[in-house]
Protein backbone atom coordinates (compact mmCIF):
# COMPACT_ATOMS: atom_id res chain seq x y z
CA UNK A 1 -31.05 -1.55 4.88
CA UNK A 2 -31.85 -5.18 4.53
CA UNK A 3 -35.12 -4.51 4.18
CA UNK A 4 -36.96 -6.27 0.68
CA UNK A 5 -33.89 -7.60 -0.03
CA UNK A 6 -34.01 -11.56 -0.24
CA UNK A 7 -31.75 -14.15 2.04
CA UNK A 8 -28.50 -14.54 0.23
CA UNK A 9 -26.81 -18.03 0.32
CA UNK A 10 -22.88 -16.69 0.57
CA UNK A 11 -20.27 -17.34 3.04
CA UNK A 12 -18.56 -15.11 5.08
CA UNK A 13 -15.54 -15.18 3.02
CA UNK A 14 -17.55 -14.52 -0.50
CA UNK A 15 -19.31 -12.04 1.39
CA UNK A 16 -16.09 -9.71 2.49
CA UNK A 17 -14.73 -10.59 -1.08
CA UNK A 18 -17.79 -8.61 -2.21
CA UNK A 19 -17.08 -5.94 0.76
CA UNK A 20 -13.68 -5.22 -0.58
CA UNK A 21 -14.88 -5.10 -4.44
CA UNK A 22 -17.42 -2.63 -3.70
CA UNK A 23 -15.29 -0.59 -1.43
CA UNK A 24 -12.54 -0.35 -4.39
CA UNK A 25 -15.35 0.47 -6.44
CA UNK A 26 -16.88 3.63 -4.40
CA UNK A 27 -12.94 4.71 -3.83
CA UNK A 28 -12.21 5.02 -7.19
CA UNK A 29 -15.63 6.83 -8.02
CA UNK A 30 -14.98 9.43 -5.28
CA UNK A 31 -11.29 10.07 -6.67
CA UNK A 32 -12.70 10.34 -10.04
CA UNK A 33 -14.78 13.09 -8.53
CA UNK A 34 -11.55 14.21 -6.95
CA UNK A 35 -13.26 14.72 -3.65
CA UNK A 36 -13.09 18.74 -4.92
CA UNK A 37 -17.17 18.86 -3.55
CA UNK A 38 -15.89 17.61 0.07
CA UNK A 39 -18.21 15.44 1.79
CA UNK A 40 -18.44 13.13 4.74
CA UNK A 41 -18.61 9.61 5.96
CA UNK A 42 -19.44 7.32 8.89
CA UNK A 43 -18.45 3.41 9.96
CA UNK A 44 -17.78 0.63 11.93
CA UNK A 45 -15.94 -0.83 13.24
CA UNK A 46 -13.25 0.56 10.87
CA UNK A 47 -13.02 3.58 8.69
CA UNK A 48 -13.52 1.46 5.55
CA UNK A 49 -12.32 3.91 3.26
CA UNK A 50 -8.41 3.30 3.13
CA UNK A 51 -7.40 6.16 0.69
CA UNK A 52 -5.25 8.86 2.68
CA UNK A 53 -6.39 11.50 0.13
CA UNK A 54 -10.09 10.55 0.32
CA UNK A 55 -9.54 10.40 4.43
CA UNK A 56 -7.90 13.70 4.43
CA UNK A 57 -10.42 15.65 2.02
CA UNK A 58 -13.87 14.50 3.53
CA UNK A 59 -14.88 14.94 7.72
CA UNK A 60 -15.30 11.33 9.27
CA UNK A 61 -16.62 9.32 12.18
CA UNK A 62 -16.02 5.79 12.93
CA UNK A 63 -17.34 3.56 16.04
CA UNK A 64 -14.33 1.44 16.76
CA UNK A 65 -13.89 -1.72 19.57
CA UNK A 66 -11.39 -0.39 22.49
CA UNK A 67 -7.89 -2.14 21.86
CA UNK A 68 -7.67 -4.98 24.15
CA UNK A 69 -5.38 -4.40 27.41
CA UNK A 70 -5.26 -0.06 26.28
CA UNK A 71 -6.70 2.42 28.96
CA UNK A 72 -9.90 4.17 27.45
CA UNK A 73 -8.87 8.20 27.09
CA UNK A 74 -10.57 10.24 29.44
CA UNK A 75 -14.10 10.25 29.10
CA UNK A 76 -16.18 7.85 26.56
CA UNK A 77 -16.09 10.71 24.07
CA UNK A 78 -14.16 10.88 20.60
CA UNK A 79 -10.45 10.59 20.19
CA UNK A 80 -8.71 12.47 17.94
CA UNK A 81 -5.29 14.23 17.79
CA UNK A 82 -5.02 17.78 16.23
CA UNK A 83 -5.51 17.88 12.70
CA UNK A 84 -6.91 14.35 12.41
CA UNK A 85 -9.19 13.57 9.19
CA UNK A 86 -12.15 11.85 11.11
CA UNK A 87 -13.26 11.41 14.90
CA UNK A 88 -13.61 7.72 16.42
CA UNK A 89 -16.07 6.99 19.16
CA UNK A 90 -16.34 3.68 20.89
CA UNK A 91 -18.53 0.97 20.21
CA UNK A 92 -20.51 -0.21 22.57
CA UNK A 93 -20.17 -4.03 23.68
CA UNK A 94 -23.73 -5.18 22.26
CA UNK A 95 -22.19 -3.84 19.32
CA UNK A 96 -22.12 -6.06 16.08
CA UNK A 97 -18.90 -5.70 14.32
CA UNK A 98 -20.19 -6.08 10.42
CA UNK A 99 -19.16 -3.33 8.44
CA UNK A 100 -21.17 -0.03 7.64
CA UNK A 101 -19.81 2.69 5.34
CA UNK A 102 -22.17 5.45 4.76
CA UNK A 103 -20.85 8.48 2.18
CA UNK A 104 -22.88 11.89 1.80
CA UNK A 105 -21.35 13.73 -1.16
CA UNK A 106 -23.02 16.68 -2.91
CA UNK A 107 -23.35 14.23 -6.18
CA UNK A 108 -23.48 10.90 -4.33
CA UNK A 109 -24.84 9.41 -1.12
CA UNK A 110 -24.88 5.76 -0.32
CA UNK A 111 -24.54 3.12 2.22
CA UNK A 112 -22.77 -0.24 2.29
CA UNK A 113 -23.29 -2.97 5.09
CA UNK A 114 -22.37 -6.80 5.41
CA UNK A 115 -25.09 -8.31 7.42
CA UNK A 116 -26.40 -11.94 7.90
CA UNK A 117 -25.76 -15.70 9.63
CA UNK A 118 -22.35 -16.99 8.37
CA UNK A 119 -23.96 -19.10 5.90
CA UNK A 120 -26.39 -16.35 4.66
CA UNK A 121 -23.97 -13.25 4.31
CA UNK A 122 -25.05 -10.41 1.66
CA UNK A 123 -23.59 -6.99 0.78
CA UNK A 124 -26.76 -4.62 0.84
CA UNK A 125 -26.21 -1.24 -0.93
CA UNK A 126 -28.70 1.42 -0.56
CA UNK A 127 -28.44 5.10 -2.00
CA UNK A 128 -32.55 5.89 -2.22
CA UNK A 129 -32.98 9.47 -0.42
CA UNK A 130 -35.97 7.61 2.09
CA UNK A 131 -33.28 4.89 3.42
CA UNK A 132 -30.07 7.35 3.68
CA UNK A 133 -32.51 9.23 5.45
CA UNK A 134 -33.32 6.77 8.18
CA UNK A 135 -29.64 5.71 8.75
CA UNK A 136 -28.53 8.96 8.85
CA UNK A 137 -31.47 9.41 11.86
CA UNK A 138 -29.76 6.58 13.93
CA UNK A 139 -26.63 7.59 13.32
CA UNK A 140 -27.17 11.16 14.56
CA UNK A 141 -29.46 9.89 17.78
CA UNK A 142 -26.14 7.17 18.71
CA UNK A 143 -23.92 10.05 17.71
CA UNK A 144 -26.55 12.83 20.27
CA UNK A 145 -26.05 9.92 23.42
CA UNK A 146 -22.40 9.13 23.05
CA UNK A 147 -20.86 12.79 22.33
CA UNK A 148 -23.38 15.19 21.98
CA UNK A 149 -20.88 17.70 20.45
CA UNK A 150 -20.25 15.42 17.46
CA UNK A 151 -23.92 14.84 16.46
CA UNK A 152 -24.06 18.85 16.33
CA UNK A 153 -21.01 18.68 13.81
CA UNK A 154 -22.66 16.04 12.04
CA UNK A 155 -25.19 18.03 11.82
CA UNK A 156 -23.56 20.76 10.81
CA UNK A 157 -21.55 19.12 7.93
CA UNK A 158 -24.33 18.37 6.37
CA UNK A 159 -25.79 21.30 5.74
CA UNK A 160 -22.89 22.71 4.71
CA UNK A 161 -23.28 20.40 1.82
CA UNK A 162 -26.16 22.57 0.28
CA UNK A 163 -29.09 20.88 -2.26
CA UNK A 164 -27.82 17.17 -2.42
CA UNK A 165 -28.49 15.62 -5.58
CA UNK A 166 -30.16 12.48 -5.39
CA UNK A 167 -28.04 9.20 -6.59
CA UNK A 168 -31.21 7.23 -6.67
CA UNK A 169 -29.85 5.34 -9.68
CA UNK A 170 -26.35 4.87 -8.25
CA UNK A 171 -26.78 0.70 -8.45
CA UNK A 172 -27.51 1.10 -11.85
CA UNK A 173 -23.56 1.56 -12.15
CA UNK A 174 -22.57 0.18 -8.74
CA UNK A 175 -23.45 -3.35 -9.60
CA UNK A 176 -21.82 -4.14 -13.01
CA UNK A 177 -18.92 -2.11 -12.20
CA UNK A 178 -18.91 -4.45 -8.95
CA UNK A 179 -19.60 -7.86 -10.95
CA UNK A 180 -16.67 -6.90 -13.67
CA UNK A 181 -13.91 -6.41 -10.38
CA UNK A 182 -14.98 -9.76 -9.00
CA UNK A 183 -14.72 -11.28 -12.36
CA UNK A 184 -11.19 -9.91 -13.00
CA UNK A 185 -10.15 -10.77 -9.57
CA UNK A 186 -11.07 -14.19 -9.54
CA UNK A 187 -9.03 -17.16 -10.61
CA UNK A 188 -10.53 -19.00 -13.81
CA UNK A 189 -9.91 -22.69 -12.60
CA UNK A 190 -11.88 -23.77 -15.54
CA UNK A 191 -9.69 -23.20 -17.63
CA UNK A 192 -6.46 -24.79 -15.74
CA UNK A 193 -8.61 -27.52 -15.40
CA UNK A 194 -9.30 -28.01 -18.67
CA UNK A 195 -5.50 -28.58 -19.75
CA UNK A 196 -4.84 -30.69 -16.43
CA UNK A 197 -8.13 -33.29 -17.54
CA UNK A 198 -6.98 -37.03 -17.28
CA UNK A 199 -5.02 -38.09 -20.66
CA UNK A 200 -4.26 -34.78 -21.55
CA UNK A 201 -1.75 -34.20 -19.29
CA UNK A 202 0.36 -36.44 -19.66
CA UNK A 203 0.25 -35.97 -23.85
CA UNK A 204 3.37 -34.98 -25.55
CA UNK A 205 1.09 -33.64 -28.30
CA UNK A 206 1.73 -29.22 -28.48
CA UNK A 207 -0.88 -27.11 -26.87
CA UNK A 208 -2.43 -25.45 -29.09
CA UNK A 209 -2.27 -21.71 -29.53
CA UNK A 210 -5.67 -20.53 -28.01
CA UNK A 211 -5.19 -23.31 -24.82
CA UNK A 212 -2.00 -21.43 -24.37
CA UNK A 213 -3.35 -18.12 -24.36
CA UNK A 214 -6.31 -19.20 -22.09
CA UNK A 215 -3.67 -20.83 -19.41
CA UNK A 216 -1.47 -17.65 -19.42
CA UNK A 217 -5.04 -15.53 -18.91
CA UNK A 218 -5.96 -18.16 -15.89
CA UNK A 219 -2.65 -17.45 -14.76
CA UNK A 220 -2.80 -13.70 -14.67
CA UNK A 221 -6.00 -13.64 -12.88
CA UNK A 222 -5.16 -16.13 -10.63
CA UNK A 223 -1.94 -13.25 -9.89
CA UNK A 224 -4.47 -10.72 -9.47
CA UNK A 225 -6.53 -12.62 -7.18
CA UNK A 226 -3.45 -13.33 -5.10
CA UNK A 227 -2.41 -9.78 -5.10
CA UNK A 228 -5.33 -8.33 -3.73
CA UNK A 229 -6.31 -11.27 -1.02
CA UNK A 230 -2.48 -9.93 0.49
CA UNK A 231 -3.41 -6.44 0.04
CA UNK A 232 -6.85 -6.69 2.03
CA UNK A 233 -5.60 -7.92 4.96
CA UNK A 234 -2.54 -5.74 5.26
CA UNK A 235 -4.81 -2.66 4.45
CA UNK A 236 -6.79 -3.76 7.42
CA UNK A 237 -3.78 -4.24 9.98
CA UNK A 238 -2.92 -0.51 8.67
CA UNK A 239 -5.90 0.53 9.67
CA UNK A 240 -5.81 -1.11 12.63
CA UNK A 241 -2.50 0.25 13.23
CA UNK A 242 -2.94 3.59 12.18
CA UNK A 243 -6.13 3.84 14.70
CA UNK A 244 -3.68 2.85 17.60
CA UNK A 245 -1.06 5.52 16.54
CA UNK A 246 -3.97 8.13 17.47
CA UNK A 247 -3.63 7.90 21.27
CA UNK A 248 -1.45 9.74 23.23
CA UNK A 249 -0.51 7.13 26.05
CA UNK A 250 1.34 4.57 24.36
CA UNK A 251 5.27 4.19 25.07
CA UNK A 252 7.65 5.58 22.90
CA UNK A 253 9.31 1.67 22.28
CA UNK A 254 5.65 1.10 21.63
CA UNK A 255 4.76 4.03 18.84
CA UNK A 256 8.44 3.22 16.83
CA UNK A 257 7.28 -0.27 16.79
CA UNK A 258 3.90 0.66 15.39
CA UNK A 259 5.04 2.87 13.00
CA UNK A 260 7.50 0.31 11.49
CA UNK A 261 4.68 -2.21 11.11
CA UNK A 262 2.83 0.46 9.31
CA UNK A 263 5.64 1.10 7.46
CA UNK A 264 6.26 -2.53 6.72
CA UNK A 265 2.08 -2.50 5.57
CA UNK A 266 2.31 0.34 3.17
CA UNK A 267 5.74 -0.90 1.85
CA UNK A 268 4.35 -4.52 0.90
CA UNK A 269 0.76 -2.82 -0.45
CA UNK A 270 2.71 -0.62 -2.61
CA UNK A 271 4.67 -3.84 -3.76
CA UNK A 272 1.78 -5.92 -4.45
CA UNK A 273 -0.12 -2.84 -5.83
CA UNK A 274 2.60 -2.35 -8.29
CA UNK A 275 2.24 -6.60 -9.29
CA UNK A 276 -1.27 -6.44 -9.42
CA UNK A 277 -1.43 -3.17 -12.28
CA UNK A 278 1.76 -5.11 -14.25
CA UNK A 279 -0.93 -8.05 -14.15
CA UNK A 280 -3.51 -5.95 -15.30
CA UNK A 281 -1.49 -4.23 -18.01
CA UNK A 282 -0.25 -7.82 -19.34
CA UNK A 283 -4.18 -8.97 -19.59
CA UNK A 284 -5.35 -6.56 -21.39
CA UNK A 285 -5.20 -3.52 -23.08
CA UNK A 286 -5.94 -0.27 -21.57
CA UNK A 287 -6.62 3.25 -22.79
CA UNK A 288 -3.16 5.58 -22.41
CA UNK A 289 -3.34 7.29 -19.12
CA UNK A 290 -3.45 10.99 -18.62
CA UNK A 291 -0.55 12.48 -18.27
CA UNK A 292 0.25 15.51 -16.55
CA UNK A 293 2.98 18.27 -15.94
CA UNK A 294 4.79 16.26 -12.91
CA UNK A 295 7.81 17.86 -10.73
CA UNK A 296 9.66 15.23 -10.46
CA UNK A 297 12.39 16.57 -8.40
CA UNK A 298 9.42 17.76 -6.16
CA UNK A 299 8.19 14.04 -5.89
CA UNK A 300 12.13 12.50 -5.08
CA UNK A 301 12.57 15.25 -2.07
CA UNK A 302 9.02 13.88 -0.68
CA UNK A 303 9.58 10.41 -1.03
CA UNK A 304 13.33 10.80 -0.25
CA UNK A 305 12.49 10.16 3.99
CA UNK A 306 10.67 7.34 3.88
CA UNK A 307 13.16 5.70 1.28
CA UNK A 308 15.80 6.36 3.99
CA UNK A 309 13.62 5.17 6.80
CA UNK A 310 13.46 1.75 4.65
CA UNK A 311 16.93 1.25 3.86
CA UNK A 312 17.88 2.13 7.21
CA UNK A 313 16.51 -0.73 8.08
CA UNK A 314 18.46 -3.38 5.74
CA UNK A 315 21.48 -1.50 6.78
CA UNK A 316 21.59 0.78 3.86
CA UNK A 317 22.28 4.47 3.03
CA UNK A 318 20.51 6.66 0.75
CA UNK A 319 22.46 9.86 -1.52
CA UNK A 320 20.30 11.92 -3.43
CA UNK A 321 21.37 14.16 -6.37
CA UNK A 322 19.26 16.46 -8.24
CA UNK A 323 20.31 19.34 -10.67
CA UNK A 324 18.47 22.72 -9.76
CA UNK A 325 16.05 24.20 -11.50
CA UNK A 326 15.09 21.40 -13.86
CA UNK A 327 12.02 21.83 -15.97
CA UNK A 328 8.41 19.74 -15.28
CA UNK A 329 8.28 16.11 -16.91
CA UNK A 330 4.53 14.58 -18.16
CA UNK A 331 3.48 11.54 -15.67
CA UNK A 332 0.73 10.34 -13.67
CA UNK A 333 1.75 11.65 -9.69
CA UNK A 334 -0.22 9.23 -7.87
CA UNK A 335 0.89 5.94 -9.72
CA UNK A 336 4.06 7.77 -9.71
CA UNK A 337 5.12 7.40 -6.44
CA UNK A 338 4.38 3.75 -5.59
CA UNK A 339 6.18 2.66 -9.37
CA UNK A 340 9.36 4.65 -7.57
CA UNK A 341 9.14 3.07 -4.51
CA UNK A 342 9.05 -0.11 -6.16
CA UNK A 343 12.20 0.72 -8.08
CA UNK A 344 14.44 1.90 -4.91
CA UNK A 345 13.44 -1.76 -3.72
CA UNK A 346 14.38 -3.37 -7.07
CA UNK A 347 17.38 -1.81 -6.46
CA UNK A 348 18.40 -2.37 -3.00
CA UNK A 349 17.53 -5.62 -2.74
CA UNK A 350 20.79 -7.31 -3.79
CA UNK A 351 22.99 -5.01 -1.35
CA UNK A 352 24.79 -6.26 1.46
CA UNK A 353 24.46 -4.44 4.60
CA UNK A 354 26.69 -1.22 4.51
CA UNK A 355 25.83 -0.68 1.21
CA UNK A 356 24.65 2.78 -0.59
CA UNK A 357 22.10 3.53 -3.15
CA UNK A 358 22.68 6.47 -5.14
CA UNK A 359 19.85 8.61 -7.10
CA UNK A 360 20.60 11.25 -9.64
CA UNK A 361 18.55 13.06 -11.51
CA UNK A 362 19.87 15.01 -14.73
CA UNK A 363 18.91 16.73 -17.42
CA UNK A 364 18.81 15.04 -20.97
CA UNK A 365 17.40 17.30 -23.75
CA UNK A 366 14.18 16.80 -23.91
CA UNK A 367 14.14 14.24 -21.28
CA UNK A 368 15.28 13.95 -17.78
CA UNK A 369 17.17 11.13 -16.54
CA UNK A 370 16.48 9.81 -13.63
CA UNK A 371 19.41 6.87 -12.67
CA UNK A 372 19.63 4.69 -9.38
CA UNK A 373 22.84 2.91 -8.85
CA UNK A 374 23.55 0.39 -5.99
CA UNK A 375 27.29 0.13 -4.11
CA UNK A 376 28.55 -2.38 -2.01
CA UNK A 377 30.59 -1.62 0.92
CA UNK A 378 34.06 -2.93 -0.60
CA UNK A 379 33.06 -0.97 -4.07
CA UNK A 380 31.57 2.15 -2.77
CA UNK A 381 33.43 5.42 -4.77
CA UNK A 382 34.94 2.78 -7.58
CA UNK A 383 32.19 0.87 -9.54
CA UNK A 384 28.81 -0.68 -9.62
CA UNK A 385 27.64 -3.78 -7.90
CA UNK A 386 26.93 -6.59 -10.46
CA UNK A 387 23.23 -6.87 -11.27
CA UNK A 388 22.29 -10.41 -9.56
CA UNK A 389 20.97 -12.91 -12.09
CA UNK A 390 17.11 -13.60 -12.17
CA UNK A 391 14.87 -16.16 -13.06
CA UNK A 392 11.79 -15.12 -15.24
CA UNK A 393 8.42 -16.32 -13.85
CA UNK A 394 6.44 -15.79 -16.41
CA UNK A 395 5.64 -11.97 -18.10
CA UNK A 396 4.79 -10.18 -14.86
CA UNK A 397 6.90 -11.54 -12.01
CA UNK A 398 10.96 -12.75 -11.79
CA UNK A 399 12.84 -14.41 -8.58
CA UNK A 400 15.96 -13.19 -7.43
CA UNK A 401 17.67 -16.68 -6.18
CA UNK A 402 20.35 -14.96 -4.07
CA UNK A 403 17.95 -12.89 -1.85
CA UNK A 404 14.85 -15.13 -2.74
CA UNK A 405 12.59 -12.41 -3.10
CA UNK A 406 10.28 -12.12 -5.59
CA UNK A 407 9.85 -8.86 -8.10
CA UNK A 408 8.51 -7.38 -11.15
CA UNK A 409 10.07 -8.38 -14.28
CA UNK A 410 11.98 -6.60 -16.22
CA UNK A 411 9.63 -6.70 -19.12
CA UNK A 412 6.52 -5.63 -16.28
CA UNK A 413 8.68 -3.05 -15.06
CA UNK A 414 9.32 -1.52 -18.77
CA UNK A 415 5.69 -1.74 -19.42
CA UNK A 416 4.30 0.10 -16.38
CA UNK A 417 7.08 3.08 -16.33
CA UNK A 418 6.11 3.29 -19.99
CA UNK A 419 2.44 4.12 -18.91
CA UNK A 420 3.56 6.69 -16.50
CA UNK A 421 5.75 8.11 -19.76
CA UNK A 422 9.30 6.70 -18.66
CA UNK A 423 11.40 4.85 -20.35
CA UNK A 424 13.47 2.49 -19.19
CA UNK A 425 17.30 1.40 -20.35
CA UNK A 426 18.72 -0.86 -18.09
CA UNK A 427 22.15 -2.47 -18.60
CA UNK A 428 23.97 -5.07 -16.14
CA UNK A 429 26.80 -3.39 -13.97
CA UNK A 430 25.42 0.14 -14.89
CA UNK A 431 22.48 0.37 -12.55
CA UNK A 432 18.54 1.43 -13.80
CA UNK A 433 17.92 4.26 -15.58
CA UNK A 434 14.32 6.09 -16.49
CA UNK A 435 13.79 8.74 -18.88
CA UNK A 436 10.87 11.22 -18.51
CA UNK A 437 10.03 13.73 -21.13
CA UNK A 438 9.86 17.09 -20.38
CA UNK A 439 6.45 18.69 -20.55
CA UNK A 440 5.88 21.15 -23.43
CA UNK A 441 8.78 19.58 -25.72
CA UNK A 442 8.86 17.76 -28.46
CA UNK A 443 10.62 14.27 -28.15
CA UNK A 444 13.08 13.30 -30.62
């Protein structure tokens, strides 16, 4: 893959900051495509691809290191349990552990590797037919000595795929789209710098209008670089996690604990997820998102376990009431979900242990109304808790003093449900409540 390309000068840092840019970029290409064309994928020493939808709708294989101190199953063949999206197969121990992601899709083929000293690291991508051809060769011949069985389905899979139409010109896009992510991501220091410069500091003249605007844009970016340098690592422990949760030798203590630190994982990616769009949305203006006939009802009864799971956890209980037979609102599902995890935390946070959180959802007209309310033990059955004061950070984030967490502001919070088509009214001492218009009515 490396070959003709010239020596790059970045650290290893840089260089998995580039990983993680291009791998957001590929995911979001392939759920445009909405995997409907299937596909498949291969990589070390992790799957790479961190989507469950993507993982679920295309086969996979991915060399992995034996966990430390865990028994290796059986034979040195692939693990999987029944009904699991890809197959993992050890890696051997004169095994590098840079990353390799290679994608065959009807439409779209290409391969993404870190490689290089630590002070000369480089993201190579390749998607010219002649290279995908040779990796795909090694691949299948490592694949043909380690478990012949699997370099048969490999086989297989791919010519299942039919006529695959060559993505040549995939960089053309790949790159800028690439560049633009980093450039988002990163923090623009210039520009604090420039209103921290010796003598200006310490001026009590006003900052001007367009030095304010820059700060607050330094400011945002330096929140979305924040967001996703948490989000990277915790999708990796996931991973990590979720790759352990495969065998079928571990203790039962063992599993629960796993499955609560995966819990914990998805919980906190969600959060920062959720701060990193309100960031987005607050920088800069976006086309309206397409909306779509959503059952919401559907979406609480899904979500409803895991919800439980979590507030189990502070102590907490969970009542859900929803009218029958309500009609099909207009959101986006898969942004959805996370913004109502994210509001079941909102409101829970404040609770003391013992505490209830009640959901109802209603009809409204031509809306439905969708209202969380949060008890204490000593007021369960005769009032609301008082909403806890906050202190504003800035547009995107506020600070709860009394549980000294940190969460979306009220104004971020407004602005996000409003791209998903909520509205929300929120009033102290009468909990949160979101209206969603009903699909196929007009809204007065």
């Amino acid at each position: 893959m490396a070959e003709g390309v010239p020596p790059s000068g970045s650290d290893d840092a840089s260089a998995r900051r580039l990983w993680w840019a291009a791998l957001d970029t590929l995911q979001e290409q392939l759920q445009e495509q909405n995997s409907t064309t299937g596909g498949l994928w291969l990589a070390a020493p992790l799957p790479a691809l961190y989507d469950p939808t993507l993982l679920k709708a295309m086969r996979g294989w991915v060399w992995s290191p034996n966990p430390q101190g865990l028994p290796q199953l059986g034979p040195a063949g692939p693990t999987a349990a029944p009904g699991d999206p890809y197959k993992q197969l050890p890696l051997h121990p004169d095994d590098g552990h840079d990353p390799l992601l290679v994608v065959i899709q009807p439409t779209l083929q290409v391969a993404l590797a870190l490689q290089g000293p630590p002070d000369q690291r480089q993201l190579l991508m390749r998607s010219d037919p002649k290279t995908l051809g040779a990796i795909l060769s090694l691949l299948e011949q490592r694949l043909r000595a380690d478990a012949p069985d699997q370099a048969d389905a490999l086989h297989d899979a791919i010519r299942a795929l039919g006529s695959l139409q060559s993505s040549s010109a995939y960089g053309e896009q790949f790159w800028p789209v690439v560049a633009e992510r980093l450039a988002r991501m990163a923090p623009s220091l210039t520009l604090q710098t420039l209103r921290d410069e010796p003598g200006r500091g310490d001026s009590n003249e006003p900052i001007e209008g367009d030095q304010y605007e820059g700060g607050a844009e330094a400011e945002l970016s330096l929140l979305e670089a924040i967001t996703h340098e948490v989000r990277t690592p915790l999708a990796t422990i996931r991973t990590l996690i979720r790759s352990l949760l495969r065998r079928r030798d571990l203790a039962p203590v063992v599993m629960e604990r796993l499955q609560q630190i995966d819990s914990e994982c998805t919980e906190q990616i969600d959060r920062f997820g959720l701060i990193f769009h309100a960031a987005e949305l607050q920088r800069q203006s976006t086309e309206p998102a397409e909306l779509a006939q959503t059952d919401l009802g559907a979406v609480l009864q899904h979500l409803a376990p895991g919800w439980q799971m979590l507030l189990e956890r502070r102590g907490l209980t969970l009542q859900i009431e929803i009218s029958p037979n309500l009609p099909a609102v207009l959101s986006d599902p898969s942004r959805l979900e996370p913004m109502l995890g994210g509001l079941i935390d909102r409101s829970s946070r404040g609770l003391q242990q013992g505490g209830q959180l009640v959901l109802q959802l209603r009809p409204a007209g031509a809306r439905l109304k969708l209202q969380i309310r949060g008890y204490n033990p000593s007021e369960q059955g005769r009032g609301l808790g008082t909403a806890e004061p906050t202190a504003e950070l800035g547009p995107v984030l506020s600070w709860n003093p009394g549980t000294g967490s940190l969460q979306l502001s009220q104004a971020a919070t407004r602005r996000l449900l409003a791209s998903l088509g909520g509205r929300l009214a929120q009033q102290r001492d009468r909990g949160l409540t979101v209206f969603f218009p009903v699909a196929g009515r007009s809204q007065c």
